[in-house]
Protein backbone atom coordinates (compact mmCIF):
# COMPACT_ATOMS: atom_id res chain seq x y z
CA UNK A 1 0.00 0.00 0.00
CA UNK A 2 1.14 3.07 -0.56
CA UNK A 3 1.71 5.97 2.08
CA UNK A 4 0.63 9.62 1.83
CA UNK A 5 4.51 10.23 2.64
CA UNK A 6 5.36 8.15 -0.83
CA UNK A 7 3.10 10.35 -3.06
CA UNK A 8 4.32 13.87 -1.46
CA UNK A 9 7.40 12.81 -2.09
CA UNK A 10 6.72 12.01 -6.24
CA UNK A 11 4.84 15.20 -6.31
CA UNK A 12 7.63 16.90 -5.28
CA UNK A 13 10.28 15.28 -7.67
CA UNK A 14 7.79 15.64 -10.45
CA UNK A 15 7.38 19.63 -9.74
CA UNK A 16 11.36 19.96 -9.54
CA UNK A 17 11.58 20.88 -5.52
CA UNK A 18 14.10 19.59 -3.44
CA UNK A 19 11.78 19.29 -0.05
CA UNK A 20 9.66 20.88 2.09
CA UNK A 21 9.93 24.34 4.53
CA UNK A 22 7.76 25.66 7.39
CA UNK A 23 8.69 28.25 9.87
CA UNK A 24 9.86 26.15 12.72
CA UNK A 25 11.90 23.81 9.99
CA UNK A 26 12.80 22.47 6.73
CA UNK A 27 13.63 18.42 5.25
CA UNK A 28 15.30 17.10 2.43
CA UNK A 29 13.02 14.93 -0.29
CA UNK A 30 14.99 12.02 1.16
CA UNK A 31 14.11 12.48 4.64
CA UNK A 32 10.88 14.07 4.17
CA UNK A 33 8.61 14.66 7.55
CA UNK A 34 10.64 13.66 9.92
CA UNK A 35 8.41 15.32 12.72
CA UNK A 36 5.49 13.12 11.46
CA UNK A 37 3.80 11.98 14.46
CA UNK A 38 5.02 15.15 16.44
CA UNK A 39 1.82 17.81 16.77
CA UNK A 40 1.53 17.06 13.27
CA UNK A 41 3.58 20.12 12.32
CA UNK A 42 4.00 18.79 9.06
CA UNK A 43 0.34 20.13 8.22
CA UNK A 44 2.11 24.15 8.15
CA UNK A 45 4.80 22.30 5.17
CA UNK A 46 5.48 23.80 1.90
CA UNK A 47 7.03 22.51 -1.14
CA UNK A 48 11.16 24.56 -1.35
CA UNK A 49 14.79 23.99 -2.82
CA UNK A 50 17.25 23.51 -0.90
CA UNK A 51 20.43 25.73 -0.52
CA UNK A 52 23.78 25.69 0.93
CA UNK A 53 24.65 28.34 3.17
CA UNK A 54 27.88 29.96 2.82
CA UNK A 55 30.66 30.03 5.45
CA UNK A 56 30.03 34.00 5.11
CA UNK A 57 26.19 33.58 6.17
CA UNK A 58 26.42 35.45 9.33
CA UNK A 59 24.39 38.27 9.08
CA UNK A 60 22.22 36.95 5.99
CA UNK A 61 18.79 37.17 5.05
CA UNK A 62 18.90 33.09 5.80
CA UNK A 63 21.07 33.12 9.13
CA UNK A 64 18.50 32.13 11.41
CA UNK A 65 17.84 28.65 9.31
CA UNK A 66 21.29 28.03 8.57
CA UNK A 67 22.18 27.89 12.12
CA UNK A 68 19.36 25.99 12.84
CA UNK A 69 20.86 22.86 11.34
CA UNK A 70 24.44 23.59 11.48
CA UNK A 71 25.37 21.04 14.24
CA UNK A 72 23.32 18.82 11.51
CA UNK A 73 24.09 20.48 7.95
CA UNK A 74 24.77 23.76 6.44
CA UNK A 75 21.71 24.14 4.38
CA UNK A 76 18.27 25.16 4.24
CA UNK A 77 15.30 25.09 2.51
CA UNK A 78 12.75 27.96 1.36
CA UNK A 79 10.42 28.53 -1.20
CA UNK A 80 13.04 30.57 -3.50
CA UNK A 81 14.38 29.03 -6.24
């Protein structure tokens, strides 16, 4: 059977995005909703590319989600292409 998670997921591909953003976070098409099960916060998700932040980020318009994840990853995703 196939899960709600599964068709997001070919939506996305098919459409060109590289995951899905809210405020609070953002996930890579290969890990998509990893809060599933937690408040449902993946209910406030939109589809987004993902970007690298530069070492030079400090002070960007994107700080605040690169350091989000930077123990994790230096990246983040938004609805800008």
């Amino acid at each position: 059977m196939i899960e709600v998670k599964d068709i997001i997921k070919d939506w996305l591909e098919q459409k060109g995005y590289t995951g899905l953003y809210s405020e609070e976070c953002g996930c890579e098409i290969d890990d998509l909703m990893p809060c599933a099960g937690m408040d449902n916060s993946y209910d406030r998700c939109h589809p987004g590319y993902k970007h690298d932040c530069p070492p030079s980020c400090v002070g960007c318009s994107n700080y605040d989600w690169c350091e989000m994840d930077k123990e994790f990853a230096n990246w983040y995703i938004s609805g800008e292409r």
